[in-house]
Protein backbone atom coordinates (compact mmCIF):
# COMPACT_ATOMS: atom_id res chain seq x y z
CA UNK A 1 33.49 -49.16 76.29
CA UNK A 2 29.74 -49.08 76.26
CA UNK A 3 29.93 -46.38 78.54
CA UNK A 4 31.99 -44.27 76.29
CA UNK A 5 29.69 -44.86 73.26
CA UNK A 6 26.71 -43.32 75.10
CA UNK A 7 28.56 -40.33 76.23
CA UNK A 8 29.99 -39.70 72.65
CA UNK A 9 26.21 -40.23 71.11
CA UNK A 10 25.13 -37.92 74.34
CA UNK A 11 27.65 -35.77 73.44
CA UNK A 12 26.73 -35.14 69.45
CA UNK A 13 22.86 -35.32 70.13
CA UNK A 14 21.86 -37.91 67.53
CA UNK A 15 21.00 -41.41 67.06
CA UNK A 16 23.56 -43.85 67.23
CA UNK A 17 23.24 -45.14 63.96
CA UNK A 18 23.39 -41.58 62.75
CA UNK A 19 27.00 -41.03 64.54
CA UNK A 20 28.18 -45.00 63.59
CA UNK A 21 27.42 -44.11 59.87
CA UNK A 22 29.34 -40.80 60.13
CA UNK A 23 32.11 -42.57 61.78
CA UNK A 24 32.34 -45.31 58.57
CA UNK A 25 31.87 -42.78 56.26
CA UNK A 26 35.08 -40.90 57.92
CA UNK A 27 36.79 -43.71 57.26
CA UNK A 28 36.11 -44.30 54.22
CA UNK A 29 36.83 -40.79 52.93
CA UNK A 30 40.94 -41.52 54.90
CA UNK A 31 41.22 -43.89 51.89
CA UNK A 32 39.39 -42.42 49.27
CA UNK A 33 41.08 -39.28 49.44
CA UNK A 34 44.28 -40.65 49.85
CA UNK A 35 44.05 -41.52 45.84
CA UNK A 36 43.59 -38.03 44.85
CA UNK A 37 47.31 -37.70 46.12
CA UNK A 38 48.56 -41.04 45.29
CA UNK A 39 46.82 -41.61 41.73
CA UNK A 40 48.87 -38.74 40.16
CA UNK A 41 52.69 -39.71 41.98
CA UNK A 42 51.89 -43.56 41.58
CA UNK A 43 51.75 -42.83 36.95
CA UNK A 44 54.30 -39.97 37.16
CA UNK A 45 56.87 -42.82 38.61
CA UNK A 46 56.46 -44.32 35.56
CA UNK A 47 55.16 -47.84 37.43
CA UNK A 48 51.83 -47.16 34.18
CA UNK A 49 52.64 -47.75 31.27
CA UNK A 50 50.54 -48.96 27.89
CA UNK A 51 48.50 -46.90 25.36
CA UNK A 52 46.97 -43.48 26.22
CA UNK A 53 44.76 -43.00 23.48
CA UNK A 54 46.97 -39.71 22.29
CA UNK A 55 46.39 -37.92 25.54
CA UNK A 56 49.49 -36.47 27.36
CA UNK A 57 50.44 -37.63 30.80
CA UNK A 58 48.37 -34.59 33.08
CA UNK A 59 45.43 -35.05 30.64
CA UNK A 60 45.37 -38.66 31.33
CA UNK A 61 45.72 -38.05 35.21
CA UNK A 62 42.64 -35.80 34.63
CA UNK A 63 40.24 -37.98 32.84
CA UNK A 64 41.37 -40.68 35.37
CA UNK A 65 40.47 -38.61 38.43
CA UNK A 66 37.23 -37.41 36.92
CA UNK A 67 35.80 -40.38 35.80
CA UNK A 68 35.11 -41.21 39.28
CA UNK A 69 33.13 -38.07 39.86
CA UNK A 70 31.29 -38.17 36.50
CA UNK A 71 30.15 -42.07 36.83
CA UNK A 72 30.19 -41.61 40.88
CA UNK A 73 27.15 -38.64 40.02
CA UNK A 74 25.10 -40.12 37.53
CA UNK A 75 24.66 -43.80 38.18
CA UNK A 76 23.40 -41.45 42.22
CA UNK A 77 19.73 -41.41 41.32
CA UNK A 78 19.62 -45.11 39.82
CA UNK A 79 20.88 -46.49 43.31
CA UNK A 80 19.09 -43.63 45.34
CA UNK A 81 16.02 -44.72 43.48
CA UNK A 82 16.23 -48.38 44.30
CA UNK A 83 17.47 -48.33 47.59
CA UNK A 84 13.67 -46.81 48.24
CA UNK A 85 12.21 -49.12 46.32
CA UNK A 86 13.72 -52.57 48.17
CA UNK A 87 13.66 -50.17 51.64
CA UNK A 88 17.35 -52.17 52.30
CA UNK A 89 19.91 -48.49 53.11
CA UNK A 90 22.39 -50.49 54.83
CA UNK A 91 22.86 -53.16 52.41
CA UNK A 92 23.26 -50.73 49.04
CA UNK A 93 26.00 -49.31 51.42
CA UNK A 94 27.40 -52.50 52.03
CA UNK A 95 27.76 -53.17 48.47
CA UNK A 96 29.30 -49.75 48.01
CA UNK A 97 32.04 -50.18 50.65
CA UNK A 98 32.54 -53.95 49.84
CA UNK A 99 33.22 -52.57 46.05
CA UNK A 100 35.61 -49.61 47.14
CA UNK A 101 37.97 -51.79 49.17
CA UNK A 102 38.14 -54.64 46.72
CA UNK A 103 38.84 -51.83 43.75
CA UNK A 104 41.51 -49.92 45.98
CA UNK A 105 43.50 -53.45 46.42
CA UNK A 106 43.52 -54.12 43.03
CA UNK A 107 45.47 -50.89 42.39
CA UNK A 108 47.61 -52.99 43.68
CA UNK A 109 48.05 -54.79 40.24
CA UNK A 110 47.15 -52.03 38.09
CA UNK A 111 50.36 -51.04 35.83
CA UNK A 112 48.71 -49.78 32.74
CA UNK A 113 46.51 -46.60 32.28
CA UNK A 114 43.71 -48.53 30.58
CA UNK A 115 43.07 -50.53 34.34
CA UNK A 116 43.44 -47.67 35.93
CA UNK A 117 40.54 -46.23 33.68
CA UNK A 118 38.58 -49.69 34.86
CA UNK A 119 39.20 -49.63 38.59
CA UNK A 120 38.53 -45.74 38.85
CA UNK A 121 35.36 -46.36 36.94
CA UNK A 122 34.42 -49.30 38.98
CA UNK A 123 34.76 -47.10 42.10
CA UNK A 124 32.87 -44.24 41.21
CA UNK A 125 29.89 -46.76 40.70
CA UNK A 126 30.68 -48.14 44.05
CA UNK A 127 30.83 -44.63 45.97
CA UNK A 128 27.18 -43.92 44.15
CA UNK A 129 25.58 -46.88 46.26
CA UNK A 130 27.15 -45.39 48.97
CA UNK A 131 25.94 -41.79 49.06
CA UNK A 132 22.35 -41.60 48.45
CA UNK A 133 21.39 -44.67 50.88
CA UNK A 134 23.86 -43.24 53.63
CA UNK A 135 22.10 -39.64 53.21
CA UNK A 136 18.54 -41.49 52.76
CA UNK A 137 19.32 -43.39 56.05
CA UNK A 138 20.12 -40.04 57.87
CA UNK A 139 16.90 -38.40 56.73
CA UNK A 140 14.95 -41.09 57.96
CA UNK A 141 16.79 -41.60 61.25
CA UNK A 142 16.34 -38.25 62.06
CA UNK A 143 13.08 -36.41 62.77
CA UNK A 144 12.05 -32.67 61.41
CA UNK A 145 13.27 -30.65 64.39
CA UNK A 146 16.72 -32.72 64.54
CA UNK A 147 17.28 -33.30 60.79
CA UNK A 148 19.67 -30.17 60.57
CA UNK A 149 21.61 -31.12 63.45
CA UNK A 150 22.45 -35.13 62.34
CA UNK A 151 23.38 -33.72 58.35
CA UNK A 152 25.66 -31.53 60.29
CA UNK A 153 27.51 -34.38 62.50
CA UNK A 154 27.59 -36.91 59.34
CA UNK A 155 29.01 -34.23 56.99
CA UNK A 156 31.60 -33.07 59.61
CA UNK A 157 32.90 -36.83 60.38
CA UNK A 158 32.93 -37.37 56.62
CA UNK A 159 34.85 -34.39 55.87
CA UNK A 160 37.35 -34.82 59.07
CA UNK A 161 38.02 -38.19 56.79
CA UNK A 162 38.44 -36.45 53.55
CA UNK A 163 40.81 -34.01 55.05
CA UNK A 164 43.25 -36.55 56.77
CA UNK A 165 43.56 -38.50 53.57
CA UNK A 166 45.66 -36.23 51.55
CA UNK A 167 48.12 -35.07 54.35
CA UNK A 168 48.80 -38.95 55.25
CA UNK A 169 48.54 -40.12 51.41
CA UNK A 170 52.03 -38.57 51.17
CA UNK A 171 53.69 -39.67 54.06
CA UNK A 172 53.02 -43.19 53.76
CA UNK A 173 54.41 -43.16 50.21
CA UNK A 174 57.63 -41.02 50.89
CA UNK A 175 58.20 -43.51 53.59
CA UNK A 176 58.04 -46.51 51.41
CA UNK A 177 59.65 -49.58 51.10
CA UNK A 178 58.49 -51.38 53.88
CA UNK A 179 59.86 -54.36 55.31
CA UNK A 180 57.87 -57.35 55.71
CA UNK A 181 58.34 -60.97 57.44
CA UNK A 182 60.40 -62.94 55.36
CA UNK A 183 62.89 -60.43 53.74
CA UNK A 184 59.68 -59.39 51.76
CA UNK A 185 59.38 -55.65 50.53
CA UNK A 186 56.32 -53.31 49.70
CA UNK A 187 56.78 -50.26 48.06
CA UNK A 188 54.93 -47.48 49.65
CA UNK A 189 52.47 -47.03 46.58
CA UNK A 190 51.45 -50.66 47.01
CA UNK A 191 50.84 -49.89 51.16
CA UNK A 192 49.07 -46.33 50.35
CA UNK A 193 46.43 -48.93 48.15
CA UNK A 194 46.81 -50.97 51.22
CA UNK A 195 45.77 -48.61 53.55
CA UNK A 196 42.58 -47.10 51.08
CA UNK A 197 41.53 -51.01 51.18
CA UNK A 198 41.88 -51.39 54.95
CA UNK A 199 39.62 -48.09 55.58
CA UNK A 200 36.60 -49.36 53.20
CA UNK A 201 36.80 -53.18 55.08
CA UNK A 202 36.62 -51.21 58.48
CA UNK A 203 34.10 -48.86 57.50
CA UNK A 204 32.33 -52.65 55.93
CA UNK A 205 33.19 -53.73 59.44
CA UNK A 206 31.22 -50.88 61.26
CA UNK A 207 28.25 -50.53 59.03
CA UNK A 208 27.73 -54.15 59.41
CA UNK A 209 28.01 -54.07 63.09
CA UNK A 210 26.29 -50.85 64.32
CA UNK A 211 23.82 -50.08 61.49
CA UNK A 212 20.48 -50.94 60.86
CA UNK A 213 17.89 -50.27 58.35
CA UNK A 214 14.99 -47.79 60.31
CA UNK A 215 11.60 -49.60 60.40
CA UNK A 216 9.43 -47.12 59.04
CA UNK A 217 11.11 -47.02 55.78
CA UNK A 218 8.40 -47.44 53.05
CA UNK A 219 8.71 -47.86 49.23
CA UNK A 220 6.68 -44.84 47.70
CA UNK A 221 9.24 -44.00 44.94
CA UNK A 222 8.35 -45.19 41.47
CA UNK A 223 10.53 -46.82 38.53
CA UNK A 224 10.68 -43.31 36.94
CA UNK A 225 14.38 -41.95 37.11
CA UNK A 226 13.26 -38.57 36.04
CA UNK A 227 14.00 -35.54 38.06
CA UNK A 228 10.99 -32.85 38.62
CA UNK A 229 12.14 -29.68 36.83
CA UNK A 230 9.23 -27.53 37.24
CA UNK A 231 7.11 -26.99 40.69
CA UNK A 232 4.50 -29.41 40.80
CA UNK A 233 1.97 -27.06 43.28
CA UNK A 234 2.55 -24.11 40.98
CA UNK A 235 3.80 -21.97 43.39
CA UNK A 236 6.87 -21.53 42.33
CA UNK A 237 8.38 -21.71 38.72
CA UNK A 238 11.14 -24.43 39.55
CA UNK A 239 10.93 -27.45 41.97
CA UNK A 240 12.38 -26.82 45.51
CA UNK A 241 14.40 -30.06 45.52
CA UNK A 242 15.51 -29.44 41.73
CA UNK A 243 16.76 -25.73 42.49
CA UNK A 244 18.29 -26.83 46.03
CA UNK A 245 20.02 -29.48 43.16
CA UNK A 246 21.15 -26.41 40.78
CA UNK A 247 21.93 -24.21 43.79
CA UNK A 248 24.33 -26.89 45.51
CA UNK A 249 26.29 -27.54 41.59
CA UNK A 250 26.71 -23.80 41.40
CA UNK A 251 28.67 -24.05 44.65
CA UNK A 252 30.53 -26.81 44.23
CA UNK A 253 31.90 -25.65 41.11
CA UNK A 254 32.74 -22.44 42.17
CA UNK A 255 34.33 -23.87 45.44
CA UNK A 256 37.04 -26.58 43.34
CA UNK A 257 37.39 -23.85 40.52
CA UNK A 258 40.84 -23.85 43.09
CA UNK A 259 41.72 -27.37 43.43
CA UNK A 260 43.52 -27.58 39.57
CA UNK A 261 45.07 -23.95 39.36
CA UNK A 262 48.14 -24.83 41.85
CA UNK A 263 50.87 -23.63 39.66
CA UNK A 264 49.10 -20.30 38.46
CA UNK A 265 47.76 -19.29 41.94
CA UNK A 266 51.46 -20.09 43.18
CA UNK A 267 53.35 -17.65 40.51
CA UNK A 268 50.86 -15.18 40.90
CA UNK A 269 50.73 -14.78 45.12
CA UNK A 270 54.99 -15.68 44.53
CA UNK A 271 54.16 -18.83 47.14
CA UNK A 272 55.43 -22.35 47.54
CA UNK A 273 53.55 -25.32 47.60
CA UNK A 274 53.20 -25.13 51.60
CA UNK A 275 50.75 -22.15 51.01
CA UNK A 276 48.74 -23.50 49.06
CA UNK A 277 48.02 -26.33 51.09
CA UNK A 278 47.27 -24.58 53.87
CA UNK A 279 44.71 -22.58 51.53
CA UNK A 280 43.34 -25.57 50.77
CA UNK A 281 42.65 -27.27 53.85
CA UNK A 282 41.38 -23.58 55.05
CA UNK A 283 38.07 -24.42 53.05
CA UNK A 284 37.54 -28.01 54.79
CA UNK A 285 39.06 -26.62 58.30
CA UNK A 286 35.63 -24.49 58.07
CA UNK A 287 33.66 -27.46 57.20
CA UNK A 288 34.82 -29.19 59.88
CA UNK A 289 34.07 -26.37 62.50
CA UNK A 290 30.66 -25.32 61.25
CA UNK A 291 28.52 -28.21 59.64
CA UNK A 292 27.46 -29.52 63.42
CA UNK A 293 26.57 -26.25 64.86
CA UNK A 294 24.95 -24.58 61.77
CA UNK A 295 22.93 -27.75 61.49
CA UNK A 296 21.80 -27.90 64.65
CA UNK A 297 20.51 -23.68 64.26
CA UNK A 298 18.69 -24.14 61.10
CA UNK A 299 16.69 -26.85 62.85
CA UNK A 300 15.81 -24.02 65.35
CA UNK A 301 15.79 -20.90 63.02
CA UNK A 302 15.18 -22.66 59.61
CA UNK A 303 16.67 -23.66 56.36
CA UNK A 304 16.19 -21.07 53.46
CA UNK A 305 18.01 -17.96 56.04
CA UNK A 306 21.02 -20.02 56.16
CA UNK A 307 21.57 -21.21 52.03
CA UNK A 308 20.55 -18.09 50.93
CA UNK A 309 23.04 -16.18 53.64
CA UNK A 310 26.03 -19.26 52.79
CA UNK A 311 25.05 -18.33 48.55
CA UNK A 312 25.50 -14.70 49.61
CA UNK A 313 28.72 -14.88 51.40
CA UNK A 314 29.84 -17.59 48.42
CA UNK A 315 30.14 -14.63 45.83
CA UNK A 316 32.68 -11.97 47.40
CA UNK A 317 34.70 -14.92 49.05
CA UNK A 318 34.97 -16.62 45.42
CA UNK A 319 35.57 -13.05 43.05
CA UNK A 320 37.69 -12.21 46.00
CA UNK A 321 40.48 -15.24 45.28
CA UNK A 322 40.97 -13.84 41.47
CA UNK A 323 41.92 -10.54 43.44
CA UNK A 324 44.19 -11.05 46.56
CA UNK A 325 47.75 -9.99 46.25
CA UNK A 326 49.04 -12.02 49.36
CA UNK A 327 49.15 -15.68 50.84
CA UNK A 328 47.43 -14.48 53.71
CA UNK A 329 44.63 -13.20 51.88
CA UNK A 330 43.84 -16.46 49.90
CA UNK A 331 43.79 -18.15 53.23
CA UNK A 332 41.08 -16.20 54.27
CA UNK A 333 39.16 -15.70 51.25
CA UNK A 334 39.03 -19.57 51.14
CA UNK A 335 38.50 -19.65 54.72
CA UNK A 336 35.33 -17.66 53.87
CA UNK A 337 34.38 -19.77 51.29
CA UNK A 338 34.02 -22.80 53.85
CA UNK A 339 31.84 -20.91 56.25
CA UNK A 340 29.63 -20.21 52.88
CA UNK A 341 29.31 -24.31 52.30
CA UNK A 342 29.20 -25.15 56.07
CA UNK A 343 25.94 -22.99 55.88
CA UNK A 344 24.40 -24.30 52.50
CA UNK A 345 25.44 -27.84 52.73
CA UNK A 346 23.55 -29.27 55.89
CA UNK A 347 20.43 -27.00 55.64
CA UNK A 348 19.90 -27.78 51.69
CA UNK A 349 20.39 -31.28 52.78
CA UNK A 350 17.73 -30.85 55.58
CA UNK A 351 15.62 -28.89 53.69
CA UNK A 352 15.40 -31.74 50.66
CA UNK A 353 14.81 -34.42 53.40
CA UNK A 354 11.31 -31.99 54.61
CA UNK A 355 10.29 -32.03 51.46
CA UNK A 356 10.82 -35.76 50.80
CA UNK A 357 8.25 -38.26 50.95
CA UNK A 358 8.49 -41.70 53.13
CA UNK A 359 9.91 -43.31 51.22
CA UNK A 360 11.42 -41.04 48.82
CA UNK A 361 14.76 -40.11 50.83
CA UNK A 362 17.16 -41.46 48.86
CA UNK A 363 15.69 -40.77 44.89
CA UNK A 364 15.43 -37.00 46.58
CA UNK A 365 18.40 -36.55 47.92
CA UNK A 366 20.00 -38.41 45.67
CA UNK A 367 19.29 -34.82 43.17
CA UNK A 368 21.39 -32.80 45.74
CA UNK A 369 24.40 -34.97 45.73
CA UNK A 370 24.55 -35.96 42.43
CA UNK A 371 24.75 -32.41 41.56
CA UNK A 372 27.53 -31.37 44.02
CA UNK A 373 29.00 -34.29 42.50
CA UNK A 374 29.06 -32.62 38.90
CA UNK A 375 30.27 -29.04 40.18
CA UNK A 376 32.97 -30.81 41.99
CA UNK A 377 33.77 -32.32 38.50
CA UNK A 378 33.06 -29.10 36.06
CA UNK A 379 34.95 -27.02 38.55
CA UNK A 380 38.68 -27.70 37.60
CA UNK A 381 37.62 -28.63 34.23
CA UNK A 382 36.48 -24.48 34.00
CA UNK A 383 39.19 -23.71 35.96
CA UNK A 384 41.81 -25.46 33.29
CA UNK A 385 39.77 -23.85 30.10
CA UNK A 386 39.55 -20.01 31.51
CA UNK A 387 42.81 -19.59 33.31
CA UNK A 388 44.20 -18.53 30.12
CA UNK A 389 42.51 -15.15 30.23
CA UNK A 390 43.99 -14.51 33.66
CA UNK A 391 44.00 -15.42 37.06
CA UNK A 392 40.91 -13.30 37.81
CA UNK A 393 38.79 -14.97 35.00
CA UNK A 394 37.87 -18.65 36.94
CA UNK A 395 36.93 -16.74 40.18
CA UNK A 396 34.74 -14.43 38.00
CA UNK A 397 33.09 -17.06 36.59
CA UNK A 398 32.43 -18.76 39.75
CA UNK A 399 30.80 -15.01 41.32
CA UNK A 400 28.34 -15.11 38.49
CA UNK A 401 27.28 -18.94 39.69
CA UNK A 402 27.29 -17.69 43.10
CA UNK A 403 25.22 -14.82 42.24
CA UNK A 404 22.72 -17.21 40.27
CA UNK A 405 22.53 -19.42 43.32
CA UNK A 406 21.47 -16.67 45.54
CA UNK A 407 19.02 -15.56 43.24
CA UNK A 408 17.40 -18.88 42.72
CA UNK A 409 17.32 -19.56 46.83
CA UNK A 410 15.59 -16.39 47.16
CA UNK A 411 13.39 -16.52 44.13
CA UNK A 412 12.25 -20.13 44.42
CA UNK A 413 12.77 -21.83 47.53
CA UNK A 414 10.71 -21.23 50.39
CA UNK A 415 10.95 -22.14 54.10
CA UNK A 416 8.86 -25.61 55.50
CA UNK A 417 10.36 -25.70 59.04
CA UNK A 418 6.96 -25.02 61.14
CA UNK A 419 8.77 -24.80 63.97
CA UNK A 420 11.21 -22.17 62.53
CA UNK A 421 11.71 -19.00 64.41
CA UNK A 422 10.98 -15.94 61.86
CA UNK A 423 14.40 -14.95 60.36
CA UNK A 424 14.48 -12.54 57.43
CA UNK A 425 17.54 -11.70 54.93
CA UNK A 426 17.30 -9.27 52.20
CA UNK A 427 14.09 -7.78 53.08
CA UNK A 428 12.49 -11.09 52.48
């Protein structure tokens, strides 16, 4: 068994810790996905009942699903903040994980829409102890000339996660009851819960085991939750880390502009459901693929070439899903959106953890995921308020962010990788 950990760390190029973290975190995201699927089937059985504050049943579903995201993203640089400050990753983690599975078994119990407001709430401020430690603990396990390379593994095991959870959300609740000893039933809502809660305890389980905290850690950040806005050495206009925060919302946004569209995108390319899936996964398939490798090349070749190329790519593979007349075409348009991610994500992510102080990792990054957490959020919402004006009008709006991105990479970030061969894009 020992043997076969070493060749799977050999294998990946990275710390150990770095590939037992990505491993938890890929099981974590089985069972946290699987309630993006499960959330909306488990109220449209009817099993929720109680008040709903004059919202209809799809708007309800809605503010249920993004309350995670909204409280998940801002309560990010409180906990990224003081997991620097007590220098103890692994434990904020702990507390994350050990608050996910105790709020996906009590789902269990849930049967009115006000406790699902509550336990949705409650884990969106347990995934936010999760993220910025877990990234924090990344940066610091990994060095400047490898830093590329281990975002790359721990985004592609956390996405491989995120990906599964969806497809088997569905089965295990189609295939529901299940038997238990003693002439005992559970319905298959109550064992998709089961199954989120048994993915957080194992990813508790492995964290616990395999992880520790890196020695060198040290407390520099201060009390103040404030973000840096403008470039403190004046070179610039806007801080790096703060437009590598702006750039990273703009894509997220216009990447799940998609996600709440389903019905209109189906009419319009005359598709079933089966399509659209596939389109879907097409995005994280790329993700999946590419985060390792294009990690591992911006630690050779840089940072900046890649997000600016990834923001470039981002605008005719977004304007290009408002325009495609066939099922075939979306796939690849979204296809082409994942290669555009795959090449921001992990560098951005690299490049925020060059720039951060010791000590700083987790306040720092903590401004890149909190705002892919918010795009991931304002996304559908713009999606929902501008499909009215036609199927072209989300996509459009997601080009102009796109186009914004690209000019802000190449306006206002610039490359720190010493060790970076000299790659130029755009003339730059």
């Amino acid at each position: 068994m020992r043997r076969l950990v070493r060749w799977i760390v050999a294998q990946f190029a990275v710390d150990r810790r770095v590939l037992a973290l990505a491993f938890a975190r890929m099981a974590d995201g089985i069972g946290n996905s699987f309630l993006i699927i499960v959330i909306p089937l488990y109220i449209a059985d009817d099993v929720v009942g109680g008040p709903t504050f004059g919202l209809g049943e799809s708007m309800i579903i809605g503010v249920i699903l993004s309350l995670f995201g909204f409280l998940n993203s801002s309560f990010q640089p409180l906990t990224g903040r003081l997991s620097d400050r007590t220098r103890r990753r692994k434990t904020f983690i702990l507390v994350g994980l050990g608050g996910l599975a105790l709020t996906n078994l009590a789902y269990v119990f849930a049967d009115t829409y006000v406790s699902l407001l509550a336990i949705r709430g409650l884990q969106g401020i347990s995934v936010a102890f999760i993220i910025p430690a877990s990234v924090a603990l990344v940066n610091e396990l990994a060095t400047t000339g490898d830093r590329g390379g281990n975002m790359g593994v721990y985004n592609t095991f956390r996405l491989v996660g995120f990906g599964a959870g969806p497809v088997a959300a569905g089965a295990v609740v189609s295939a529901g009851p299940y038997p238990l000893p003693g002439g005992l039933t559970i319905s298959g809502f109550d064992a998709a819960f089961s199954v989120a809660a048994i993915t957080a305890a194992l990813s508790y389980l492995l964290v616990t085991i395999l992880i520790t905290d890196p020695d060198s850690t040290g407390a520099t950040a201060g009390a103040d939750l404030s973000i840096d806005v403008l470039d403190p050495s004046g070179e610039n206009l806007l801080d790096p880390i703060f437009t590598l925060g702006v750039v990273s919302l703009f894509m997220a946004a216009a990447i799940a502009l998609f996600s709440t569209i389903q019905p209109q995108i189906n009419a319009h390319l005359e598709q079933g459901s089966t399509w659209f899936g596939l389109q879907f996964s097409a995005f994280i398939i790329a993700q999946i693929l590419l985060q390792t490798p294009i990690g591992r090349a911006c630690d050779r070749y840089g940072r900046r070439p890649f997000i600016l190329a990834g923001m470039v790519i981002l605008i005719p593979a977004t304007m290009a899903q408002g325009l495609v007349a066939s099922s075939a075409a979306m796939f690849l348009a979204r296809l082409a959106q994942g290669v555009a991610g795959a090449m921001v994500f992990a560098p951005a992510l690299a490049l925020a953890g060059d720039l951060a102080g010791e000590g700083e990792s987790g306040s720092k990054l903590s401004v890149l995921t909190m705002a892919f957490g918010f795009g991931i959020a304002i996304g559908p919402l713009s999606s929902g308020a501008l499909i009215g004006f036609g199927i072209w009008a989300p996509f459009a709006f997601g080009t102009v962010l796109a186009a914004l991105g690209a000019v802000l990479v190449y306006t206002q970030v610039e490359e720190t990788l010493e060790t970076a061969a000299p790659v130029s894009i755009l003339g730059d």
